[in-house]
Each structure stands twice: as structure tokens, then as C-alpha cells.
PDB file of N, CA and C in Angstrom:
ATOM      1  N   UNK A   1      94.324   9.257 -14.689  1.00  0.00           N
ATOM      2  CA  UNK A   1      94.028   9.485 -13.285  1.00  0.00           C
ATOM      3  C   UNK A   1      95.340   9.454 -12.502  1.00  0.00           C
ATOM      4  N   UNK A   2      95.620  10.097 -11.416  1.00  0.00           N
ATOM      5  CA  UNK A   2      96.386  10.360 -10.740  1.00  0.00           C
ATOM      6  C   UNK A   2      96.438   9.659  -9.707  1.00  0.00           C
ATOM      7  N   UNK A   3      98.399   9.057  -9.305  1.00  0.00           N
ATOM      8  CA  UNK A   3      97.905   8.371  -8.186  1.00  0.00           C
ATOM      9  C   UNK A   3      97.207   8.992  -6.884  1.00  0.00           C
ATOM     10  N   UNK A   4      97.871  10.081  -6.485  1.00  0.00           N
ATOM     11  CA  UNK A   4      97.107  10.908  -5.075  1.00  0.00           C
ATOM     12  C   UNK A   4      95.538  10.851  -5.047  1.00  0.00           C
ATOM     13  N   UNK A   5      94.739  10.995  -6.454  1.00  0.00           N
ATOM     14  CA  UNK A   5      93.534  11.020  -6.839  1.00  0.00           C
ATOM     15  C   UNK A   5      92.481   9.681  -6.895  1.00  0.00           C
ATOM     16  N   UNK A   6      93.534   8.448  -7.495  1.00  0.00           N
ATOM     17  CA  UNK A   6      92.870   7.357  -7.488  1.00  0.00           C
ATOM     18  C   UNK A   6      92.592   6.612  -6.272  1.00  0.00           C
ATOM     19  N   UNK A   7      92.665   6.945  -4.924  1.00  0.00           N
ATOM     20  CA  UNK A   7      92.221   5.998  -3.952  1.00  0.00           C
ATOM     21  C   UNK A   7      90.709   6.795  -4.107  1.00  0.00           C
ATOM     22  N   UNK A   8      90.981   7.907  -4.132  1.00  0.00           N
ATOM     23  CA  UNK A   8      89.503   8.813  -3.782  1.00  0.00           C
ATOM     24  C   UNK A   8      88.397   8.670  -4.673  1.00  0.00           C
ATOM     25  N   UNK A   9      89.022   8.132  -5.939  1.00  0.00           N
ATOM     26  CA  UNK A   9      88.158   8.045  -6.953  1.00  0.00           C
ATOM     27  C   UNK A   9      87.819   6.597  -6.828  1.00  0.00           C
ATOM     28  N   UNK A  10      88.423   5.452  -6.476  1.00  0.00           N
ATOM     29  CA  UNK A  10      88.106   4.604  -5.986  1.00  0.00           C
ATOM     30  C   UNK A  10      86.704   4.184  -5.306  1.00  0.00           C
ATOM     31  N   UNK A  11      87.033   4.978  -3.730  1.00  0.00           N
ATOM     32  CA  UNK A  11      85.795   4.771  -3.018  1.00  0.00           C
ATOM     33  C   UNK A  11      84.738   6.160  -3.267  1.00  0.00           C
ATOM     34  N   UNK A  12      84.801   6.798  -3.950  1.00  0.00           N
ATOM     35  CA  UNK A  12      83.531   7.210  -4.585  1.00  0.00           C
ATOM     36  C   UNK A  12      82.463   6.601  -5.929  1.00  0.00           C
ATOM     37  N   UNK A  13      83.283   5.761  -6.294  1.00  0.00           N
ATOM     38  CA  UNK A  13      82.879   4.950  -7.246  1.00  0.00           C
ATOM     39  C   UNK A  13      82.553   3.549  -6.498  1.00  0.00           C
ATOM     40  N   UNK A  14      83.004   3.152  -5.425  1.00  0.00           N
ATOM     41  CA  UNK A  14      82.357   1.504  -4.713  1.00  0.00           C
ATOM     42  C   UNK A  14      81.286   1.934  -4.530  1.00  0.00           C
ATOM     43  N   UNK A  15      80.786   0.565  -4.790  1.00  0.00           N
ATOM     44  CA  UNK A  15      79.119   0.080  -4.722  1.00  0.00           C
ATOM     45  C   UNK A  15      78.892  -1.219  -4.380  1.00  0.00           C
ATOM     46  N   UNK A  16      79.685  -1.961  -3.373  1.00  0.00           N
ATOM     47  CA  UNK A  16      79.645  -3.296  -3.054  1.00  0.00           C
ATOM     48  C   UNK A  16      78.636  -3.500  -1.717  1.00  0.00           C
ATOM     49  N   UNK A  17      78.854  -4.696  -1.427  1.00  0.00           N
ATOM     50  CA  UNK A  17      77.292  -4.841  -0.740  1.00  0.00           C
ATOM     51  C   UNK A  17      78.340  -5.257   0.961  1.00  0.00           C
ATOM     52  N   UNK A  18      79.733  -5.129   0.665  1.00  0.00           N
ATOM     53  CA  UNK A  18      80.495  -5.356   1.902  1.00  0.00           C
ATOM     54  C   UNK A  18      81.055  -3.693   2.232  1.00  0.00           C
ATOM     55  N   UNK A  19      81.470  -3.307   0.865  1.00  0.00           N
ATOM     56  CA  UNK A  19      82.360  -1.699   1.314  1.00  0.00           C
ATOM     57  C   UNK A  19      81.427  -1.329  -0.366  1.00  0.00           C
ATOM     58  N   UNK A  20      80.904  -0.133   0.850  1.00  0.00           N
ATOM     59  CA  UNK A  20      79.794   0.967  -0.069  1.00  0.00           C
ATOM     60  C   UNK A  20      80.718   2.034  -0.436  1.00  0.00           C
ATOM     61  N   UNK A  21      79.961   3.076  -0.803  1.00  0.00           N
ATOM     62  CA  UNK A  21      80.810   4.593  -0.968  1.00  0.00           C
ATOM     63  C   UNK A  21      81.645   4.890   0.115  1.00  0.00           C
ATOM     64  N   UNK A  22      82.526   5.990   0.021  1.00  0.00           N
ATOM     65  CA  UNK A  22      83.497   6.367   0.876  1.00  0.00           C
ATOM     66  C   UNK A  22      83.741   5.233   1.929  1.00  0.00           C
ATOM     67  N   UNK A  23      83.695   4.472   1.723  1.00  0.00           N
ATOM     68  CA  UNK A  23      84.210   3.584   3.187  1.00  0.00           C
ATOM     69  C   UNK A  23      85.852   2.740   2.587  1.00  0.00           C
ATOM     70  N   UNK A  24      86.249   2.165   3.898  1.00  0.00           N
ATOM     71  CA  UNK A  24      87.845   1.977   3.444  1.00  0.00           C
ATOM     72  C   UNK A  24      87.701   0.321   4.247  1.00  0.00           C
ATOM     73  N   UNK A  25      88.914  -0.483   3.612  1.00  0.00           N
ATOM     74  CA  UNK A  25      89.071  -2.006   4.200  1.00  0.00           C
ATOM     75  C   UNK A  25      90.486  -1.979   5.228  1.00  0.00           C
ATOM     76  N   UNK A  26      90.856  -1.578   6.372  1.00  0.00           N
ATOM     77  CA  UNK A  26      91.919  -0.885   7.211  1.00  0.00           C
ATOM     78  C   UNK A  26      92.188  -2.085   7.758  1.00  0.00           C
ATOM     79  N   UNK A  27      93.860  -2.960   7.682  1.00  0.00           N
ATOM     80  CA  UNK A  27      94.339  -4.096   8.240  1.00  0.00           C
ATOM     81  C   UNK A  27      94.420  -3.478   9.655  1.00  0.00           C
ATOM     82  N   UNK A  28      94.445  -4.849  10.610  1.00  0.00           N
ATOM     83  CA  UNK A  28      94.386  -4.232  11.974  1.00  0.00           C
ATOM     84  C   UNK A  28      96.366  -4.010  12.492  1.00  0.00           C
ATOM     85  N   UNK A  29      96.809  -4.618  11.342  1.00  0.00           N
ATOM     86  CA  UNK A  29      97.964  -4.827  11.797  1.00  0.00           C
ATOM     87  C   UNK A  29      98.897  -4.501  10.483  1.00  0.00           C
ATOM     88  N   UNK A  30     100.014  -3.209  10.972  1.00  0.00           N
ATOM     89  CA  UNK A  30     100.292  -2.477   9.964  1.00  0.00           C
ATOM     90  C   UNK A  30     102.124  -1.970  10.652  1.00  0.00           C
ATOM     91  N   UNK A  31     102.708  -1.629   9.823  1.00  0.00           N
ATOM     92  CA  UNK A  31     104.003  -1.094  10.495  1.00  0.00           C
ATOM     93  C   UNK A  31     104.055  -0.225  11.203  1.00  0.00           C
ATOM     94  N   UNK A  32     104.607  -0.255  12.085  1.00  0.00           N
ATOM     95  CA  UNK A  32     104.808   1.038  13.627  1.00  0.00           C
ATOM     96  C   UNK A  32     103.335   0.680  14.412  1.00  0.00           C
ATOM     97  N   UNK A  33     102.397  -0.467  14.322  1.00  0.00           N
ATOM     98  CA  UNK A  33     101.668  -0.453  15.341  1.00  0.00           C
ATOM     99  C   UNK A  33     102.078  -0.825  16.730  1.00  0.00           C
ATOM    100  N   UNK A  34     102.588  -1.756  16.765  1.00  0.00           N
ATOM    101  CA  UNK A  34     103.734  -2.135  17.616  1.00  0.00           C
ATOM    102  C   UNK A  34     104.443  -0.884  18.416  1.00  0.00           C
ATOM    103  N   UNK A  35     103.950  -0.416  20.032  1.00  0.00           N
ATOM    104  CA  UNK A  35     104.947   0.599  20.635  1.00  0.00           C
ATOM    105  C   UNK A  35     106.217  -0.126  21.328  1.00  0.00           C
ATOM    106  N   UNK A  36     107.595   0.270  20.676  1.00  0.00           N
ATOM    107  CA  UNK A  36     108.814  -0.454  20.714  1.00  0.00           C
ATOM    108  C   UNK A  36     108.843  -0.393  22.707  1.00  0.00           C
ATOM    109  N   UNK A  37     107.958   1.134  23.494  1.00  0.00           N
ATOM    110  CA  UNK A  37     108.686   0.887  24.283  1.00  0.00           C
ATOM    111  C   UNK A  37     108.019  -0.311  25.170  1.00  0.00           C
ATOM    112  N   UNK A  38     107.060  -0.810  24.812  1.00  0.00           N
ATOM    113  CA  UNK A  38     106.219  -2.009  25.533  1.00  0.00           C
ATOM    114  C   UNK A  38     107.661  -2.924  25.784  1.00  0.00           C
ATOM    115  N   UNK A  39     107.664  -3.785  26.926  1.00  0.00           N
ATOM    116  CA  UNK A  39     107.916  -5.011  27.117  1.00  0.00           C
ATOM    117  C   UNK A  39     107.148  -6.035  27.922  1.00  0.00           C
ATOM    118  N   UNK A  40     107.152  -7.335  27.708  1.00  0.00           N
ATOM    119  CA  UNK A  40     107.792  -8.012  26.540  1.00  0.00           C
ATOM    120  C   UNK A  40     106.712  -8.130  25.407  1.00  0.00           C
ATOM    121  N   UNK A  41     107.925  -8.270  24.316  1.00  0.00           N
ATOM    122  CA  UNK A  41     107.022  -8.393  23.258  1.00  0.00           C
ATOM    123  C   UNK A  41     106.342  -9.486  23.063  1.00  0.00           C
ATOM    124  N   UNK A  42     105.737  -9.631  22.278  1.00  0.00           N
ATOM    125  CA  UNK A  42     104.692 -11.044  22.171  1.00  0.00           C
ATOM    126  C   UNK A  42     103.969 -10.958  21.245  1.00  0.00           C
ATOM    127  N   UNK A  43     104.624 -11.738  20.483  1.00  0.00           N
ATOM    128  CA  UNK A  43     104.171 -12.254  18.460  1.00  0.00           C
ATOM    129  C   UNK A  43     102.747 -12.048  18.663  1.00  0.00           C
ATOM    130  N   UNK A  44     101.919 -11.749  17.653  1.00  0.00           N
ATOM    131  CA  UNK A  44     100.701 -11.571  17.368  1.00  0.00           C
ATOM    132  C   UNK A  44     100.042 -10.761  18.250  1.00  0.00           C
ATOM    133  N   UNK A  45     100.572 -10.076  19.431  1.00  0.00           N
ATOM    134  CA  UNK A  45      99.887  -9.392  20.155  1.00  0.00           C
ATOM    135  C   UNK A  45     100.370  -7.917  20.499  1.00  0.00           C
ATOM    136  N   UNK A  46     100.097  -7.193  19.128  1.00  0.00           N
ATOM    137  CA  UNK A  46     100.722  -5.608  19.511  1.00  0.00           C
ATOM    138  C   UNK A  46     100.584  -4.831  20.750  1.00  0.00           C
ATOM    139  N   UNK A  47     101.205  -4.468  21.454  1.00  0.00           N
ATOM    140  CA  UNK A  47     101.617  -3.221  22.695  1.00  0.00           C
ATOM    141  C   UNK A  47     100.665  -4.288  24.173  1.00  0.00           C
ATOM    142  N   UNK A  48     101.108  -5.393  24.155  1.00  0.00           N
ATOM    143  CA  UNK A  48     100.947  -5.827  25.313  1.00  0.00           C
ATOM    144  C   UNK A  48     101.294  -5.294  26.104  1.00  0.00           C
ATOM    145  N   UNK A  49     100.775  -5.244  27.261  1.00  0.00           N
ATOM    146  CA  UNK A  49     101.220  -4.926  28.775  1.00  0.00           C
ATOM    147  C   UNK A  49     100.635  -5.836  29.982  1.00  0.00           C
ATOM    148  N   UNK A  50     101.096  -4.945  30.822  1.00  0.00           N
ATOM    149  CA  UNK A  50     100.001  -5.793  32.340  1.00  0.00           C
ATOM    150  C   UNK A  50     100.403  -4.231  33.420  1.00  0.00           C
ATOM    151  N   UNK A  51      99.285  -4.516  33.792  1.00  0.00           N
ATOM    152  CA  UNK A  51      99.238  -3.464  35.060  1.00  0.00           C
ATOM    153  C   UNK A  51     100.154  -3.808  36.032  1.00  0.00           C
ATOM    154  N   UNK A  52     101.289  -2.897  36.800  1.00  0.00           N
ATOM    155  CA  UNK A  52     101.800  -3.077  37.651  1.00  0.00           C
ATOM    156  C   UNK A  52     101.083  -3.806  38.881  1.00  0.00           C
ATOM    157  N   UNK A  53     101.885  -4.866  39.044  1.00  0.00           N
ATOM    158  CA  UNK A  53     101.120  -5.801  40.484  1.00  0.00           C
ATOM    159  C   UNK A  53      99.726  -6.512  40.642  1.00  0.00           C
ATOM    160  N   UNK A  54      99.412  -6.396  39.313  1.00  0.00           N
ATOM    161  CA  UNK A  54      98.024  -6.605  39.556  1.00  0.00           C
ATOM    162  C   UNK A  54      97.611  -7.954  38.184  1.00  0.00           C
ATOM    163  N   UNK A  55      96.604  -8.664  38.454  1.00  0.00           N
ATOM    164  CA  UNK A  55      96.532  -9.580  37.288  1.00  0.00           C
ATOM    165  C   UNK A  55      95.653  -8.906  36.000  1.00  0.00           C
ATOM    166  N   UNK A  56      95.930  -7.766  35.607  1.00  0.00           N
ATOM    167  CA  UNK A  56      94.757  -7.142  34.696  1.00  0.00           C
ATOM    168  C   UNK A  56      96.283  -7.110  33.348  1.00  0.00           C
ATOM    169  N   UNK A  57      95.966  -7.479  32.232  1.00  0.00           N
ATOM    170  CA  UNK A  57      96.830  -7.061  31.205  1.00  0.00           C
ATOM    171  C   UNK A  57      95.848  -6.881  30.116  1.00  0.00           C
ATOM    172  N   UNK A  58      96.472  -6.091  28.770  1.00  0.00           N
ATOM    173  CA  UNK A  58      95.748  -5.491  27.915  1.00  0.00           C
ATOM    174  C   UNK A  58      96.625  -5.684  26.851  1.00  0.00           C
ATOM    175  N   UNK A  59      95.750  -5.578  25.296  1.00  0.00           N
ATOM    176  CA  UNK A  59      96.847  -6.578  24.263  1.00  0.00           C
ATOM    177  C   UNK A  59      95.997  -5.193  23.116  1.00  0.00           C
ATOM    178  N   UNK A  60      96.368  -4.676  22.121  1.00  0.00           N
ATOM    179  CA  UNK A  60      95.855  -4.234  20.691  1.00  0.00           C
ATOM    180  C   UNK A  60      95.501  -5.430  19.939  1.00  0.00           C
ATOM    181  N   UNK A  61      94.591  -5.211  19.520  1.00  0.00           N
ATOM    182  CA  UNK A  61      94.141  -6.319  18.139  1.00  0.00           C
ATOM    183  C   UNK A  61      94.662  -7.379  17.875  1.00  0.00           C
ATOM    184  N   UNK A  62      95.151  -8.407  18.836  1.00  0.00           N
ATOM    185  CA  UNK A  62      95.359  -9.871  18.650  1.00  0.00           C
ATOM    186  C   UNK A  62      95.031 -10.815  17.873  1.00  0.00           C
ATOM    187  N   UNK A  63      95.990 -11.196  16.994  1.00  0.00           N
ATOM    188  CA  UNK A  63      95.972 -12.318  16.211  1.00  0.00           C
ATOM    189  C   UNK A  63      95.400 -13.899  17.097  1.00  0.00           C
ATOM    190  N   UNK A  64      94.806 -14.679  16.224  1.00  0.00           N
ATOM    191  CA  UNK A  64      94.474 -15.590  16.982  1.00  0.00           C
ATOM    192  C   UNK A  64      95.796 -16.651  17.669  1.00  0.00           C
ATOM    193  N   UNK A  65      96.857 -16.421  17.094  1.00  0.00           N
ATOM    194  CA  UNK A  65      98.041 -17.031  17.492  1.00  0.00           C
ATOM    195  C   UNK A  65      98.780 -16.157  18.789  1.00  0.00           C
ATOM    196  N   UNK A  66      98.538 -14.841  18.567  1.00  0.00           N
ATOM    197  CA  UNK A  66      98.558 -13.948  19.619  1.00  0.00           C
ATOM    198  C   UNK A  66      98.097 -13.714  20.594  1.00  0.00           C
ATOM    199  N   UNK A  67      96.923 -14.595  20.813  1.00  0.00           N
ATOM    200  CA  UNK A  67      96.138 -15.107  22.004  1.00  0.00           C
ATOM    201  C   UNK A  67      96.655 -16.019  22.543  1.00  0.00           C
ATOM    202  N   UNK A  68      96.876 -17.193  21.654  1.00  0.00           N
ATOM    203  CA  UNK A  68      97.564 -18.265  22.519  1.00  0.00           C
ATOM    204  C   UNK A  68      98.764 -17.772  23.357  1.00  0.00           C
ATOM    205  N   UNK A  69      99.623 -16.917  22.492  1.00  0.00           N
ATOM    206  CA  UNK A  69     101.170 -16.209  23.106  1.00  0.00           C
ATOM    207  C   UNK A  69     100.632 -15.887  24.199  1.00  0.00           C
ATOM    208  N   UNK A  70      99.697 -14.767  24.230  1.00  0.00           N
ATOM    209  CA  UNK A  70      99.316 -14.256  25.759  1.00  0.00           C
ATOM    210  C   UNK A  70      98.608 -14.980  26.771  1.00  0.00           C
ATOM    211  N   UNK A  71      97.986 -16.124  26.489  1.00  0.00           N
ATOM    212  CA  UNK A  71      97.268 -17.640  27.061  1.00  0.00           C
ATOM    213  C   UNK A  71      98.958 -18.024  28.014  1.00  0.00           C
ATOM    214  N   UNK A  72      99.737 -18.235  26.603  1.00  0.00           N
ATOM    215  CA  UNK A  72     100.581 -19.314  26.939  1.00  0.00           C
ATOM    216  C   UNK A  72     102.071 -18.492  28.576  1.00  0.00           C
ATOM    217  N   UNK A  73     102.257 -17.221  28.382  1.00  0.00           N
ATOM    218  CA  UNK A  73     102.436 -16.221  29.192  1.00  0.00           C
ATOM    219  C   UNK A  73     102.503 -15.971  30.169  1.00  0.00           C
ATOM    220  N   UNK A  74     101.129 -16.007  30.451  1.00  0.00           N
ATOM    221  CA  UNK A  74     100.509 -15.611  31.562  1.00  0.00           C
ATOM    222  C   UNK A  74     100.334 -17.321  32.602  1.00  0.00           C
ATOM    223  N   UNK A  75     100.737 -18.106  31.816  1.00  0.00           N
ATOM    224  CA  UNK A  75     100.776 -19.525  32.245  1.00  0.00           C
ATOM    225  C   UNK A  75      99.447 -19.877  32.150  1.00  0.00           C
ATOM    226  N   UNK A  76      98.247 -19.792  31.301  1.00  0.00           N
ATOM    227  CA  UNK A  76      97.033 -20.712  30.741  1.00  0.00           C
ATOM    228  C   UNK A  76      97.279 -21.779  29.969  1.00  0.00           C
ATOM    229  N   UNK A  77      98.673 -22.150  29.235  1.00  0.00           N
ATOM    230  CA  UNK A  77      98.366 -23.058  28.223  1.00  0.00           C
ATOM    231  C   UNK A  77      99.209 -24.440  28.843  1.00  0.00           C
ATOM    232  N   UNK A  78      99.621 -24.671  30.140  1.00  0.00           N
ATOM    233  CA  UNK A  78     100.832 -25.512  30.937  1.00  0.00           C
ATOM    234  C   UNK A  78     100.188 -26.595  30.763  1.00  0.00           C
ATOM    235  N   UNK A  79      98.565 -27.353  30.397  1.00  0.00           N
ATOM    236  CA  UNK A  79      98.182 -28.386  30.936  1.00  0.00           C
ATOM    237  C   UNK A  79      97.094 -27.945  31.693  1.00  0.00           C
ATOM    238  N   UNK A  80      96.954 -26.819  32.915  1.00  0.00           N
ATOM    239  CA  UNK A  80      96.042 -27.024  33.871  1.00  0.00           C
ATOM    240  C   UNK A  80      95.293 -26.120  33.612  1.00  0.00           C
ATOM    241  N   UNK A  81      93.882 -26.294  34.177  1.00  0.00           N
ATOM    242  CA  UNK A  81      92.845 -26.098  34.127  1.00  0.00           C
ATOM    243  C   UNK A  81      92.615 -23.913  34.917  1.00  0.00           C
ATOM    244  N   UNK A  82      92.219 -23.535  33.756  1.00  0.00           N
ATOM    245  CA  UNK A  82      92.295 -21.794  34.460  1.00  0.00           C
ATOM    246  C   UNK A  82      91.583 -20.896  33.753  1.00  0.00           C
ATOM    247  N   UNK A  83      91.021 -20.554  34.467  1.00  0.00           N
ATOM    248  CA  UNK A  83      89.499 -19.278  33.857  1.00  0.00           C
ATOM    249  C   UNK A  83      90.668 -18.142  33.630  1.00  0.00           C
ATOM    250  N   UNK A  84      90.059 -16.889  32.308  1.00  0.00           N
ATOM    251  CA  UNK A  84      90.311 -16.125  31.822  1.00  0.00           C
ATOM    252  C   UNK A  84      89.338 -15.512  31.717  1.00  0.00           C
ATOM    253  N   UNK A  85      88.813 -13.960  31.948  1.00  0.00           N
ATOM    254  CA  UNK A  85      87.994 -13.062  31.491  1.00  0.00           C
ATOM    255  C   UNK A  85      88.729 -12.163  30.508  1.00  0.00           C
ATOM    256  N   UNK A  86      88.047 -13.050  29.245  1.00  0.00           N
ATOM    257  CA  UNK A  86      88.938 -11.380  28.293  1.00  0.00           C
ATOM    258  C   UNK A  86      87.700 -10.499  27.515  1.00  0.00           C
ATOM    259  N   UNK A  87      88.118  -9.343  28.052  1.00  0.00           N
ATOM    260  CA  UNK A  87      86.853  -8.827  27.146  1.00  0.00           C
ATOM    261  C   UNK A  87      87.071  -7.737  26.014  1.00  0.00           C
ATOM    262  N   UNK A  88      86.461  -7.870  24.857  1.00  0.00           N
ATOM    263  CA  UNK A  88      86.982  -7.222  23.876  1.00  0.00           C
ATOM    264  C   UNK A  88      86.463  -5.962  23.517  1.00  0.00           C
ATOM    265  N   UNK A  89      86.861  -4.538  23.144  1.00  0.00           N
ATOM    266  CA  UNK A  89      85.752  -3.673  23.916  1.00  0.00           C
ATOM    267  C   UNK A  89      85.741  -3.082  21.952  1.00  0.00           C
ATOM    268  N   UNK A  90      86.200  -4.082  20.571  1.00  0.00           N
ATOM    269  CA  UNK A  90      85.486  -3.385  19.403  1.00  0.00           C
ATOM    270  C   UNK A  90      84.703  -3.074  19.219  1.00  0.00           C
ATOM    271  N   UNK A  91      84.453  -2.250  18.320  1.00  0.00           N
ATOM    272  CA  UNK A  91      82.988  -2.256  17.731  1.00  0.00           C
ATOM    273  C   UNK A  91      82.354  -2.876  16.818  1.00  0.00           C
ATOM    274  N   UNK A  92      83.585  -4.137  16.179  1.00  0.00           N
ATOM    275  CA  UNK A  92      83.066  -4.647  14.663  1.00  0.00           C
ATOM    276  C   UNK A  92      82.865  -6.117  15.687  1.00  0.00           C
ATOM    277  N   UNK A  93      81.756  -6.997  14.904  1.00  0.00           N
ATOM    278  CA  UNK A  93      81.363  -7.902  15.568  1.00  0.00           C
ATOM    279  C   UNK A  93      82.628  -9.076  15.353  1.00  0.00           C
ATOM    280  N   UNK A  94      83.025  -9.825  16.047  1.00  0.00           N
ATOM    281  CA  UNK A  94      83.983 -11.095  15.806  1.00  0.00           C
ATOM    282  C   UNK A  94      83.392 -11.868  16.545  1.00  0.00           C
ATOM    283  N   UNK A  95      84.261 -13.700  16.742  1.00  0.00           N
ATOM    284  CA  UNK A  95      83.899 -14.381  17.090  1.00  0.00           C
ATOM    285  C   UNK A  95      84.767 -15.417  17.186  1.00  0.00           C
ATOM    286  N   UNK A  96      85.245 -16.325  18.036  1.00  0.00           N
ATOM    287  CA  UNK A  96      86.494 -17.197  18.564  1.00  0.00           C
ATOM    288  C   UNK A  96      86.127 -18.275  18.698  1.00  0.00           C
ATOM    289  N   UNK A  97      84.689 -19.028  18.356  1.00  0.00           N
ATOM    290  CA  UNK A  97      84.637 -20.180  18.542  1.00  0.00           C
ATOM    291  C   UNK A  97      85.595 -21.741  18.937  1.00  0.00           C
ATOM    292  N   UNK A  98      85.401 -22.462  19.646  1.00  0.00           N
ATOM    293  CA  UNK A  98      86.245 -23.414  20.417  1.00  0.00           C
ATOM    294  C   UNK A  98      86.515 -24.149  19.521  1.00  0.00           C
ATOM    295  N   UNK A  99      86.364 -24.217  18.099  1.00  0.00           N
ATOM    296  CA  UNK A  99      87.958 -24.961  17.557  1.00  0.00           C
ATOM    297  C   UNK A  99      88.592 -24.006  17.006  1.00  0.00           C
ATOM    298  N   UNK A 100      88.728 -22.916  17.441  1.00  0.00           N
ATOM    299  CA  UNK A 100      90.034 -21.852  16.819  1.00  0.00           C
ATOM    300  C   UNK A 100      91.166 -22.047  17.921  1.00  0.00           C
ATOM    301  N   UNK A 101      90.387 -22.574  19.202  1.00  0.00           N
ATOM    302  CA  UNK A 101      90.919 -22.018  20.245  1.00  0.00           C
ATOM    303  C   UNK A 101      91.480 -23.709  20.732  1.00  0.00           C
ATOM    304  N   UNK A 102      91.282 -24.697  19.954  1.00  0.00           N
ATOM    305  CA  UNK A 102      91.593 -25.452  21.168  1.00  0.00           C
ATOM    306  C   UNK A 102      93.414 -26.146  20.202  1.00  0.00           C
TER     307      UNK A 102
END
């Protein structure tokens, strides 16, 4: 079998009860996800930004340590007490429960 051939032959041959036929296991975090011209950068949190002037910022696929970075940032992690609305707009289900987070 050929390498060009064997991924394909791969997932035509899965039969698992997590990844069926043709389906693929895609890391969220891979080389060049990261856009160099973003600033600032911020570990675990690919192509951060923030809206000019405004308190709205937006992060790619955040690591859970990459949350804290952008927690810690934006000044949430100083000690004091401060609401955050983050909303995550995937489609695969996750979940952050409060001891990941504390």
C-alpha cells in the first residue's frame, strides 16, 4: 500500500464506535494556525484580538491554559471579583467545569 493511498484506505476501512467510515480525528492546534500578524500574542490562545475601543475580544480554539492567559490579560485573574461572558460558537459539544477553571 502506498503512502498517498494509506490514509484513504485507512478511513474506509474504520469501524469504531468514536470515528466511523470516512471521518478524520483533526487537532485543533496545528502549525501556521497562529496569524503572525495578530498582536499580542498569547500562549494557548491562537489569533487573539480585541475590537478596537471596545471590550469585545475573540480567541481561536483555546487551550484551557489559554483561557487563563486571556482571563489573566484582560485583568480577570488580579484577585478581584469580575463577570465574563464568553461564548463559544462550536459545534462539537465541550465543557469547562469549575475545577478546570479554578
Amino acid at each position: 500500500m502506498s503512502l498517498a493511498k494509506e490514509p484513504e484506505q485507512v478511513m474506509r476501512q474504520r469501524d469504531g464506535s468514536v470515528l466511523g467510515k470516512k471521518t478524520i480525528l483533526k487537532s485543533d492546534h496545528f502549525p501556521g494556525c497562529q496569524n503572525k500578524r495578530l498582536s499580542p500574542h498569547i500562549e494557548g490562545a491562537p489569533n487573539y484580538r480585541q475590537a478596537d475601543s471596545l471590550r469585545v475580544h475573540g480567541v481561536a480554539i483555546p487551550t484551557i491554559d489559554g483561557i487563563r492567559n486571556v482571563l489573566d490579560h484582560i485583568g480577570c485573574l488580579d484577585g478581584k471579583k469580575t463577570q465574563v461572558l464568553w461564548i463559544n460558537l462550536r459545534e462539537e459539544p465541550n465543557s469547562l467545569p469549575p475545577p478546570h477553571m479554578t
